[in-house]
C-alpha atoms as a PDB file:
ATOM      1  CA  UNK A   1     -61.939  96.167-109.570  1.00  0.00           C
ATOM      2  CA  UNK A   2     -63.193  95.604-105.827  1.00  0.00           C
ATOM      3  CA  UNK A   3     -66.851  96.215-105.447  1.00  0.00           C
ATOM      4  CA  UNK A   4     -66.281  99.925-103.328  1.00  0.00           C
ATOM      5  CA  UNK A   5     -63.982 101.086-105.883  1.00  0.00           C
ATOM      6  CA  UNK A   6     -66.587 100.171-108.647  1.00  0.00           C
ATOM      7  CA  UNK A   7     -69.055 102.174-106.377  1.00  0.00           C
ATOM      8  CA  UNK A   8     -66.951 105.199-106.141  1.00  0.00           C
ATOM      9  CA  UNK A   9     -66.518 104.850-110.238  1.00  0.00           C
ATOM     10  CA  UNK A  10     -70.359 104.805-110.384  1.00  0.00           C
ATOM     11  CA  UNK A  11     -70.866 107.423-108.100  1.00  0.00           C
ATOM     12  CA  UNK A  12     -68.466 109.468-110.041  1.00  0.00           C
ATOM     13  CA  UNK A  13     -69.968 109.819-113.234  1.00  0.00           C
ATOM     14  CA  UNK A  14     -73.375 109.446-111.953  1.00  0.00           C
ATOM     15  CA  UNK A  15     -74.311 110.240-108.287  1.00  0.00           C
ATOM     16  CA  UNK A  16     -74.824 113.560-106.859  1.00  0.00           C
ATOM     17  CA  UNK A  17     -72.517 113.741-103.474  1.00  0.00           C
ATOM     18  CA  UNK A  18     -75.414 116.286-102.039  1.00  0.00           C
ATOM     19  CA  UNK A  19     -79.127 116.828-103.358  1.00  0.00           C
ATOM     20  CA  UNK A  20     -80.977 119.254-101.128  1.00  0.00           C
ATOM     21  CA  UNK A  21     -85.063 119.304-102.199  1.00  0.00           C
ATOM     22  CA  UNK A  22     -87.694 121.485-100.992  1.00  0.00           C
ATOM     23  CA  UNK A  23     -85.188 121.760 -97.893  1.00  0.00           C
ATOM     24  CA  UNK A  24     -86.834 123.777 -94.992  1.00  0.00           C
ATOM     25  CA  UNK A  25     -84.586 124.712 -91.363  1.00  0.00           C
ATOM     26  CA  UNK A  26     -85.265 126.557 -88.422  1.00  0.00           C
ATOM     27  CA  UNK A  27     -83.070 127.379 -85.779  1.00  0.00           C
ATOM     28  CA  UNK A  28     -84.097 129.586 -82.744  1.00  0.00           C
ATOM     29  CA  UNK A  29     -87.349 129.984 -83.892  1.00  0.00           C
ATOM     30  CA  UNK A  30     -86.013 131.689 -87.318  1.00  0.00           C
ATOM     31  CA  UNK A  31     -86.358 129.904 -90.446  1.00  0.00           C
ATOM     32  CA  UNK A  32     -82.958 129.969 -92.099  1.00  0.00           C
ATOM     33  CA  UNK A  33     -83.819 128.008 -95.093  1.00  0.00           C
ATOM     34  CA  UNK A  34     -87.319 127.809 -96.962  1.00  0.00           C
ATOM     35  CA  UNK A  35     -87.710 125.517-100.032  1.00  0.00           C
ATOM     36  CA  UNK A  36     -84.000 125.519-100.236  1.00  0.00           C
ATOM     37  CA  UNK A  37     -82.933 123.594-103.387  1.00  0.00           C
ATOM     38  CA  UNK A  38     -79.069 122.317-104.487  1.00  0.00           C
ATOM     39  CA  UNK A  39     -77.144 119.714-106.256  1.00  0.00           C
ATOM     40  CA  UNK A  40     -73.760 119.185-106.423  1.00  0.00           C
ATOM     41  CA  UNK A  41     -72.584 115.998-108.564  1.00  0.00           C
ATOM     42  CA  UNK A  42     -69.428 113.626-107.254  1.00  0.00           C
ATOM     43  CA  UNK A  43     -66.686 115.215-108.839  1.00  0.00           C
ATOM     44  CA  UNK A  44     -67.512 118.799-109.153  1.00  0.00           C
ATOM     45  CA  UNK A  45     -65.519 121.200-107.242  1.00  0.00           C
ATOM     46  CA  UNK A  46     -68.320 124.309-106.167  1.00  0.00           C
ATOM     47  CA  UNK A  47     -68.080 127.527-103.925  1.00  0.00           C
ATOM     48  CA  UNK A  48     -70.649 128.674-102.201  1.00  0.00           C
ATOM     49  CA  UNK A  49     -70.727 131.951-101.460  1.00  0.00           C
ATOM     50  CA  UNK A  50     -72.794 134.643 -99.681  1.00  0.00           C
ATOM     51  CA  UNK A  51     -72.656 136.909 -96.711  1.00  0.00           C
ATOM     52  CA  UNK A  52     -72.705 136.674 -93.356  1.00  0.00           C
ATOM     53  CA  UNK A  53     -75.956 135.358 -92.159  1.00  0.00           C
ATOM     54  CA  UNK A  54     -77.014 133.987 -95.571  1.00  0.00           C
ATOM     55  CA  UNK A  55     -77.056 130.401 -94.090  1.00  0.00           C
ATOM     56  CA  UNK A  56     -73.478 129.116 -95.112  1.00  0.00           C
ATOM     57  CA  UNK A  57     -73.233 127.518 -91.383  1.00  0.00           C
ATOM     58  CA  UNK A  58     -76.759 125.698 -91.357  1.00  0.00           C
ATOM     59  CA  UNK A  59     -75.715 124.462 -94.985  1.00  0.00           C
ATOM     60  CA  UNK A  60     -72.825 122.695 -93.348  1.00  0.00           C
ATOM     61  CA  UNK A  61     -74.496 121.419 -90.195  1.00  0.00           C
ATOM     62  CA  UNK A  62     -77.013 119.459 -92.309  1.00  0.00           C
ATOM     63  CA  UNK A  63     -74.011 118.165 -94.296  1.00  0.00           C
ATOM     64  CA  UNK A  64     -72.347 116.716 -90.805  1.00  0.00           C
ATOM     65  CA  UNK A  65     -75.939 115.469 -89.613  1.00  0.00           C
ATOM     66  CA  UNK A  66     -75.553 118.030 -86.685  1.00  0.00           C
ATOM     67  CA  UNK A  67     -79.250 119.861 -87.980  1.00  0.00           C
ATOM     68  CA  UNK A  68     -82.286 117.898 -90.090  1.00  0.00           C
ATOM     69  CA  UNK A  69     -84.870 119.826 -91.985  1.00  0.00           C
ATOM     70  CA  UNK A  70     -88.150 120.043 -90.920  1.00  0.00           C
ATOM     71  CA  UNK A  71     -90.114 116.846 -92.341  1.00  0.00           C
ATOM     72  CA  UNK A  72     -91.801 117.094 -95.487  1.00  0.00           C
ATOM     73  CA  UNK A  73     -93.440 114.908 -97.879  1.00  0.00           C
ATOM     74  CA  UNK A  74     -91.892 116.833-100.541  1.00  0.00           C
ATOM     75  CA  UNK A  75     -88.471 117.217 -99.702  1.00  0.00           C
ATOM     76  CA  UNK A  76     -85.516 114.963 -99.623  1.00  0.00           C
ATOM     77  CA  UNK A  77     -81.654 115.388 -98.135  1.00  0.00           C
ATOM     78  CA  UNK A  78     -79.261 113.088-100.039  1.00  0.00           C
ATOM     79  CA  UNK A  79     -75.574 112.772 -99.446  1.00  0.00           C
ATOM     80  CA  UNK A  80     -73.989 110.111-102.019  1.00  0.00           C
ATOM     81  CA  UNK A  81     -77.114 109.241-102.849  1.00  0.00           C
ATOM     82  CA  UNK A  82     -78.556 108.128 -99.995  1.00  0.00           C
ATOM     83  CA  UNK A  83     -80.914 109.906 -97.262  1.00  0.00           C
ATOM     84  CA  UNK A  84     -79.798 107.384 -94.428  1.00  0.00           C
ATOM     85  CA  UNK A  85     -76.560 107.086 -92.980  1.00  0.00           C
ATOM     86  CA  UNK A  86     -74.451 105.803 -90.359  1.00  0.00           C
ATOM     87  CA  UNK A  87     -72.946 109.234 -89.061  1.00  0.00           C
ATOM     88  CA  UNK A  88     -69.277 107.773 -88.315  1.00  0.00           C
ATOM     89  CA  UNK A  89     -69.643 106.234 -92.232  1.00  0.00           C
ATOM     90  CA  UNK A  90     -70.632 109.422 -93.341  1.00  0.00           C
ATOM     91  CA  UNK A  91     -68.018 111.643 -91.523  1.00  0.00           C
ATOM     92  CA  UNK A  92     -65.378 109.370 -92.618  1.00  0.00           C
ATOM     93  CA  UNK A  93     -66.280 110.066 -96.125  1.00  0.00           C
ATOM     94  CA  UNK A  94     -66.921 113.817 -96.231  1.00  0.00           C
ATOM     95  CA  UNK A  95     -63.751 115.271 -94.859  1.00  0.00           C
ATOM     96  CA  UNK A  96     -64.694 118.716 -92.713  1.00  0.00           C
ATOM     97  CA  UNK A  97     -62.876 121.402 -91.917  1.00  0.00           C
ATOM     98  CA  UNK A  98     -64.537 125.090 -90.471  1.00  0.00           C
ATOM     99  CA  UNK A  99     -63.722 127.288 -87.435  1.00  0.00           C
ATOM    100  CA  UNK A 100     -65.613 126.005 -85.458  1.00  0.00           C
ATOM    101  CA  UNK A 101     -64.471 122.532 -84.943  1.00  0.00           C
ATOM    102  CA  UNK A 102     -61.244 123.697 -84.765  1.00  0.00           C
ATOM    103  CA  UNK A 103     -62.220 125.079 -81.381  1.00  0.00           C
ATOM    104  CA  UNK A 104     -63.491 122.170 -80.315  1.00  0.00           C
ATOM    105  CA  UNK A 105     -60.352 120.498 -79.167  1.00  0.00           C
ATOM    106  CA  UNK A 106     -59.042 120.292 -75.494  1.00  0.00           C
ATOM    107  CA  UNK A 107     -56.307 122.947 -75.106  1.00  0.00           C
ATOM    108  CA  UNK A 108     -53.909 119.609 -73.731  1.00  0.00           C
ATOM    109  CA  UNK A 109     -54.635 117.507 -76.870  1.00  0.00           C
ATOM    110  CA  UNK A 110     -51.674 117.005 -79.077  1.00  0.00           C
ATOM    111  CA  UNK A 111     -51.673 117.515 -82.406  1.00  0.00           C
ATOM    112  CA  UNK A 112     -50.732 114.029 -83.928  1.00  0.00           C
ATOM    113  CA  UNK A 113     -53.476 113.334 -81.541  1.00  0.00           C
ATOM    114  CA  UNK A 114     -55.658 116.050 -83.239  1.00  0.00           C
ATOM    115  CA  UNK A 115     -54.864 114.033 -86.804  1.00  0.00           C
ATOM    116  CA  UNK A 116     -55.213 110.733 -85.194  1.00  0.00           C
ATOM    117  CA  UNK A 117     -58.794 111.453 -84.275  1.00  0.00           C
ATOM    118  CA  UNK A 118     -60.074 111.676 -88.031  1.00  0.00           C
ATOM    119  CA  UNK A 119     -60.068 107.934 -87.940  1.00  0.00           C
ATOM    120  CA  UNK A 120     -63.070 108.012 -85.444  1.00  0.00           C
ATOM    121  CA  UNK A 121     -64.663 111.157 -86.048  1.00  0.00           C
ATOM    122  CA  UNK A 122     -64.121 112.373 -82.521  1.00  0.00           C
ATOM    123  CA  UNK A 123     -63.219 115.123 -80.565  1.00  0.00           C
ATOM    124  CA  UNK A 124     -60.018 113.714 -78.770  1.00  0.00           C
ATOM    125  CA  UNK A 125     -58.888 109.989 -78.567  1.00  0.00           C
ATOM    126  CA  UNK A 126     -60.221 107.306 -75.710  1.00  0.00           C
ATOM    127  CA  UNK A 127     -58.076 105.070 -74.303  1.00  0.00           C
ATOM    128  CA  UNK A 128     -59.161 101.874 -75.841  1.00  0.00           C
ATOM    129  CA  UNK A 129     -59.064 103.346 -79.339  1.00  0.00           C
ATOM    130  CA  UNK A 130     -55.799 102.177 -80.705  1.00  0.00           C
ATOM    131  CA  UNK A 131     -54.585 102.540 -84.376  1.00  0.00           C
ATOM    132  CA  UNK A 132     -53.428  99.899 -86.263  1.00  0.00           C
ATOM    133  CA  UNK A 133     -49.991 100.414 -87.973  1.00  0.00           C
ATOM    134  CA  UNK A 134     -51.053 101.076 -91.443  1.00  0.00           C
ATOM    135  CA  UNK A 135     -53.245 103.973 -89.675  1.00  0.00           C
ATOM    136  CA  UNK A 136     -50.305 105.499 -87.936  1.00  0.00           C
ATOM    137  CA  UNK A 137     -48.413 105.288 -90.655  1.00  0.00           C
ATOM    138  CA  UNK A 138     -51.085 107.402 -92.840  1.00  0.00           C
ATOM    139  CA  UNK A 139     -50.967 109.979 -89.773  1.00  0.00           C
ATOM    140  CA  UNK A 140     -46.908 110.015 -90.197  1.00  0.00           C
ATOM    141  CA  UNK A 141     -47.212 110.990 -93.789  1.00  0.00           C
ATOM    142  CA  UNK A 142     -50.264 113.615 -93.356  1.00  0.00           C
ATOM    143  CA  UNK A 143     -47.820 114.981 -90.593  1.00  0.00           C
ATOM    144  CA  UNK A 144     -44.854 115.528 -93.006  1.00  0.00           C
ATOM    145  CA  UNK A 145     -47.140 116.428 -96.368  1.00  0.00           C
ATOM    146  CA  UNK A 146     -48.544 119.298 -94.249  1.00  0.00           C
ATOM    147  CA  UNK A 147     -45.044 119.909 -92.795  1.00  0.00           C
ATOM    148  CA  UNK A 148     -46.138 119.673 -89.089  1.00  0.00           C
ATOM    149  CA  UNK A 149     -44.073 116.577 -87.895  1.00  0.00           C
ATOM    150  CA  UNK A 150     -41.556 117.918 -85.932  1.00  0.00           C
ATOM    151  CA  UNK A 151     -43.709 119.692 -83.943  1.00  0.00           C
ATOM    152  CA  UNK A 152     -47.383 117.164 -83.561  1.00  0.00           C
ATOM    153  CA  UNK A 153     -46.452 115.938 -80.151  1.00  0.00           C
ATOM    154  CA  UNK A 154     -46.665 119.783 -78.975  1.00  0.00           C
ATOM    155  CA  UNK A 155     -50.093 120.939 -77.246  1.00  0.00           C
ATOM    156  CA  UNK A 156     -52.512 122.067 -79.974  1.00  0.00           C
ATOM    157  CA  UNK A 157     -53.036 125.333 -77.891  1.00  0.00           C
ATOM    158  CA  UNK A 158     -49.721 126.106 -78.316  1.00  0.00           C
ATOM    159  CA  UNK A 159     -49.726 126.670 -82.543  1.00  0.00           C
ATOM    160  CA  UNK A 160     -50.567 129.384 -84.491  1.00  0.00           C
ATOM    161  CA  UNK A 161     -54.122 129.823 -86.245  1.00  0.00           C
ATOM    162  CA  UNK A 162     -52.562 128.469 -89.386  1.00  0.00           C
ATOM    163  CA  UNK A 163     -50.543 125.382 -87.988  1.00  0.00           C
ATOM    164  CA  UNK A 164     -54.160 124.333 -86.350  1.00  0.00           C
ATOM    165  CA  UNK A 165     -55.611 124.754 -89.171  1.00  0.00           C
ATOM    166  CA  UNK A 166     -53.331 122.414 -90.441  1.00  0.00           C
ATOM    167  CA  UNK A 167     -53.557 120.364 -88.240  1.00  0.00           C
ATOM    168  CA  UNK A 168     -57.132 120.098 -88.667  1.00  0.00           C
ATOM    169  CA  UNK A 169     -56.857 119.781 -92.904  1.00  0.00           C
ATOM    170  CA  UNK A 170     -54.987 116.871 -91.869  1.00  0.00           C
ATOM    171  CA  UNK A 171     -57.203 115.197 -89.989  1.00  0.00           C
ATOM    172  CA  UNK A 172     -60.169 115.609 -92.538  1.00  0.00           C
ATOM    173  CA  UNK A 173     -58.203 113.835 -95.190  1.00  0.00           C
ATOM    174  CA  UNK A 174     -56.277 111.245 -93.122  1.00  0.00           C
ATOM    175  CA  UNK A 175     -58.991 108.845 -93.817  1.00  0.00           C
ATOM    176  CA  UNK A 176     -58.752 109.429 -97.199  1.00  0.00           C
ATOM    177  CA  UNK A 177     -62.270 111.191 -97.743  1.00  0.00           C
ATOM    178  CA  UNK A 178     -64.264 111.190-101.471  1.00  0.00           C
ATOM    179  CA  UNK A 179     -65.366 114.805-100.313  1.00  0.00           C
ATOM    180  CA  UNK A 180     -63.597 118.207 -98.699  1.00  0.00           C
ATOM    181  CA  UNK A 181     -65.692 120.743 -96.947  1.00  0.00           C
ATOM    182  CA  UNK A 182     -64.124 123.523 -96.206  1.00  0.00           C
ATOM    183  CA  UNK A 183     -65.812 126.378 -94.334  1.00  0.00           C
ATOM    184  CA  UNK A 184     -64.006 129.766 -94.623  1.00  0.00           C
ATOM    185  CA  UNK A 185     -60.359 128.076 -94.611  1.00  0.00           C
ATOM    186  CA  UNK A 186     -58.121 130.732 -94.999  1.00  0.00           C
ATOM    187  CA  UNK A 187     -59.933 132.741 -92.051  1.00  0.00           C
ATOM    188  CA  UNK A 188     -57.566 134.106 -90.115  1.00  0.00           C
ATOM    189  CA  UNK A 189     -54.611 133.252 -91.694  1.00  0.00           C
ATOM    190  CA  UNK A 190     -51.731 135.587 -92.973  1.00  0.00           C
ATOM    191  CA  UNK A 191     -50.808 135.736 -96.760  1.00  0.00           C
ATOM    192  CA  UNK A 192     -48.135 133.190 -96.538  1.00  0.00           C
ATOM    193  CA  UNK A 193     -50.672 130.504 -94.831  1.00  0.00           C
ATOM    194  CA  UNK A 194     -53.271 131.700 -96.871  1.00  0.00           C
ATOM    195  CA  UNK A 195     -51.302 130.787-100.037  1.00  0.00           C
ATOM    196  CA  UNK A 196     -50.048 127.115 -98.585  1.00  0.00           C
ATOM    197  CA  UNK A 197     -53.970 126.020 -98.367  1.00  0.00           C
ATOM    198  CA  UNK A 198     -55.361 127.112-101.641  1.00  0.00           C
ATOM    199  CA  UNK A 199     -52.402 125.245-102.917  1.00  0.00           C
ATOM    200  CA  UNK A 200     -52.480 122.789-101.523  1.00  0.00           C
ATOM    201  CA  UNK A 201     -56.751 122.613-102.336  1.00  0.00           C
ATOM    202  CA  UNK A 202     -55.220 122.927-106.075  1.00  0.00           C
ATOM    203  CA  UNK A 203     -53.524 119.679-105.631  1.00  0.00           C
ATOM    204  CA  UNK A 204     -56.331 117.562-104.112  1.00  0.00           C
ATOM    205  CA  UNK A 205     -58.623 118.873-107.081  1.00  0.00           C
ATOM    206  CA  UNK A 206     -56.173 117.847-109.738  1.00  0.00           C
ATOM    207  CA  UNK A 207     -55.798 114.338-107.738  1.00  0.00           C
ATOM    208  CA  UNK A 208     -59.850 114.001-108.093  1.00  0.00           C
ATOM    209  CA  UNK A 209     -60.895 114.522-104.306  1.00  0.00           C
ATOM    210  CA  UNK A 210     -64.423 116.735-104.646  1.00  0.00           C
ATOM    211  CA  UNK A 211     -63.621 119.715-103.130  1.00  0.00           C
ATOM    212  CA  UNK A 212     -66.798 122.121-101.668  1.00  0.00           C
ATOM    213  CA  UNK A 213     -65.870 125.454-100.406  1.00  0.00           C
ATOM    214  CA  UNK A 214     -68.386 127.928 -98.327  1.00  0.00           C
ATOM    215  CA  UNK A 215     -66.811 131.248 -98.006  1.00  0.00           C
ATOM    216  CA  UNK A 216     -68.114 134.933 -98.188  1.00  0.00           C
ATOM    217  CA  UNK A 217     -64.404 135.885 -99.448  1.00  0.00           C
ATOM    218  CA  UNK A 218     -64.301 135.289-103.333  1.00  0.00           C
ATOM    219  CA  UNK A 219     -60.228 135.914-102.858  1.00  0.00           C
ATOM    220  CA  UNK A 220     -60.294 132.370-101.563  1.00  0.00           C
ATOM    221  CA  UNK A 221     -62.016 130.591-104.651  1.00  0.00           C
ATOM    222  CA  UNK A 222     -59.046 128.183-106.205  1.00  0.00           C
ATOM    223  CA  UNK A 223     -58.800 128.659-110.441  1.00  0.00           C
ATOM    224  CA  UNK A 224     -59.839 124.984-110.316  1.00  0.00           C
ATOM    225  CA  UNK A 225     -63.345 125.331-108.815  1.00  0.00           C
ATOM    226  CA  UNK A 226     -65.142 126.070-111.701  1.00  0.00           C
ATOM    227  CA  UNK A 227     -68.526 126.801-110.123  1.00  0.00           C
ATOM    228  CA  UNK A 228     -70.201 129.071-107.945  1.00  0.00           C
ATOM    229  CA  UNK A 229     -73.542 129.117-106.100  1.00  0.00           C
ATOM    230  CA  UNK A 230     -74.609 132.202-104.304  1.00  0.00           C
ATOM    231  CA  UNK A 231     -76.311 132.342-101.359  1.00  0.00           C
ATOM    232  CA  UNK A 232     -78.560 134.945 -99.719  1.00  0.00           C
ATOM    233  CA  UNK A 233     -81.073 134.431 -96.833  1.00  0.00           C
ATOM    234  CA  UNK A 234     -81.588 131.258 -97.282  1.00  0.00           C
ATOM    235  CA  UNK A 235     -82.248 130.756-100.829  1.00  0.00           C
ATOM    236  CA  UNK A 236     -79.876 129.881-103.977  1.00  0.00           C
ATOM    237  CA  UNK A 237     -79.951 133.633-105.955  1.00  0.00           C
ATOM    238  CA  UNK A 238     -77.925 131.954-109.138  1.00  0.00           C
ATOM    239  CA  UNK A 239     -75.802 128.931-109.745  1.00  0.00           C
ATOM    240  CA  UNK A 240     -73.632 128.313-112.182  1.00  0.00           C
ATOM    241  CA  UNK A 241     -69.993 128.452-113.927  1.00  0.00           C
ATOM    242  CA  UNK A 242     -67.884 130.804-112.007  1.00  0.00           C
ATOM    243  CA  UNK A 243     -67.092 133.257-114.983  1.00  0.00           C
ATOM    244  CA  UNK A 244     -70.856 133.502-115.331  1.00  0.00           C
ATOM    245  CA  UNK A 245     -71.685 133.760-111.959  1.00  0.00           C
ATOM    246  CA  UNK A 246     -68.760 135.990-110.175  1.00  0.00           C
ATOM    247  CA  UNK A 247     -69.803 139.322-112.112  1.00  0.00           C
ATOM    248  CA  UNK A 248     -69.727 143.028-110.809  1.00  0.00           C
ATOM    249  CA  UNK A 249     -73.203 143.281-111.500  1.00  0.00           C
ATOM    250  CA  UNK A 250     -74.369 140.112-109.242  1.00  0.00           C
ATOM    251  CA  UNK A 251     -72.093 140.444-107.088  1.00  0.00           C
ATOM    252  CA  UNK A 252     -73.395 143.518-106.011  1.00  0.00           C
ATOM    253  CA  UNK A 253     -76.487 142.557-105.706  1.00  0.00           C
ATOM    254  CA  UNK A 254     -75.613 139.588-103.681  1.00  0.00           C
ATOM    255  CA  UNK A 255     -73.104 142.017-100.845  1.00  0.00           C
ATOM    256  CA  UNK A 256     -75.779 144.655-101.394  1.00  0.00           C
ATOM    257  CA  UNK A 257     -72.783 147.297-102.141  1.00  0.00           C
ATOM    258  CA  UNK A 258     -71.474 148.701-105.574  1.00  0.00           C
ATOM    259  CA  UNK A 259     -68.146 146.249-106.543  1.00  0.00           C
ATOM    260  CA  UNK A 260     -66.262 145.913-109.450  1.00  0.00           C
ATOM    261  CA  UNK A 261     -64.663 141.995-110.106  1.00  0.00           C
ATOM    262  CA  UNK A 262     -61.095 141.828-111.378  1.00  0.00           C
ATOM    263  CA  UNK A 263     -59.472 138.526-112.314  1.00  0.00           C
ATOM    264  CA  UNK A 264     -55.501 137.237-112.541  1.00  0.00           C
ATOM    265  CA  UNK A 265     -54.368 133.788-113.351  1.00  0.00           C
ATOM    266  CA  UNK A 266     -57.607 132.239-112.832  1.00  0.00           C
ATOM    267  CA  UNK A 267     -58.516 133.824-109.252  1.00  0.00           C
ATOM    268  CA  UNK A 268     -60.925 136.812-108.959  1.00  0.00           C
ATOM    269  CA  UNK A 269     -61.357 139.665-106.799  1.00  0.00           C
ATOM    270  CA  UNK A 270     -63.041 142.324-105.756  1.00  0.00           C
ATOM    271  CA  UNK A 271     -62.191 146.015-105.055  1.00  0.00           C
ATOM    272  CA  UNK A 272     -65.798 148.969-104.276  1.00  0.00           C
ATOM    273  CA  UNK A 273     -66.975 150.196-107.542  1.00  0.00           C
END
């Protein structure tokens, strides 16, 4: 066993991929999170889920590096252990996807081009980054797993919200990631995309990629991800498994408006009370 796949093993059954401490943000001169606290172990698929404005996008940007809490004695950010990191080693490990880097593209960009760029963690490809053939190769079959090669040479202006989306699930794993963040995947999308991605979440889970998923729709949360943390205004309100977290009761509390959970085949929903 090569020494990075005895790390991974270690990390696995011992390392936390994110441990937030005493975490404290502000952004626009609001403070979004205040003695924020979360772990999530390697290797344990979590939701987290709250409402608009509960501070699901600040949670990511200090995942991506893009925000740093406010310096404290007490607190700590760890990703993988470690609260240093090269950002292109980091991004190339924690595969992202949310909204908002899918709009980040040029309109001109193709979409093989959109995949390509997972390799370098960039917004578009430069000239003098080349692939080698084992990379394009990896881009070929991410192409044809997410059924997009016939049509990756097109614009990426030019496909639906659910082919860029794709598109963009493609690049976050082309570099074969330890981690998946997904940010509100299924936004946007129409039953029959909708269905394709948690499915295809489903399969990365049962392959052992650690899949983290920050949504305010509960409709979205895969039978597989067996926990749930809920987040309002900043602060962890409970955390736990997902049948003792994703009750009526809580639930309510946490949308502040009466709902009653239902569950089928391992997904739950929610209809008003």
């Amino acid at each position: 066993m090569n020494g990075r796949i005895l790390r991974r093993e270690l990390w696995r059954t011992s390392m936390n991929l994110i441990e937030l401490k005493n975490i404290t943000v502000t952004r626009g001169g609001k403070k979004i999170f205040s003695g924020l606290n979360l772990e999530i172990p390697v290797g344990r698929n979590m939701a987290i889920l709250g409402p608009n404005g509960a501070g699901k996008s600040t949670f990511l940007k200090l995942l991506t590096r893009e925000l740093y809490p406010e310096a404290n004695a007490k607190s700590s950010l760890k990703i993988f252990g470690e609260s240093t990191w090269n950002i292109w080693e980091l991004r190339s490990r924690i595969g992202i996807v949310s909204n908002d880097l899918q709009g980040m593209f040029p309109s001109d960009i193709s979409g093989a081009d959109v995949v390509r760029s997972g390799f370098f963690s960039s917004i578009g490809l430069c000239r003098d980054r080349i692939l080698t053939p084992a990379q394009e190769k990896r881009v070929g079959d991410m192409l044809a797993v997410m059924g997009l090669g016939r049509i990756a040479s097109r614009p990426f202006s030019t496909f639906s919200t659910g082919e860029q989306r794709r598109f963009i699930l493609a690049r976050a794993l082309v570099s074969k990631p330890e981690a998946l963040v997904l940010d509100e995947p299924t936004a946007g999308l129409d039953l029959r995309a909708s269905f394709f991605y948690i499915c295809f979440l489903r399969t990365l889970m049962s392959k052992g990629t650690t899949v983290i998923l920050v949504t305010h729709n509960i409709n979205e949360i895969p039978p597989e991800m067996k926990y749930v943390a809920l987040l309002e205004k900043g602060k962890i309100l409970e955390m736990g498994r997902k049948q003792d977290v994703l009750t009526s009761e809580k639930l309510s509390a946490l949308f502040d408006i009466p709902l009653r959970v239902s569950r089928e085949n391992g997904f739950y929903g929610v209809v008003p009370a």
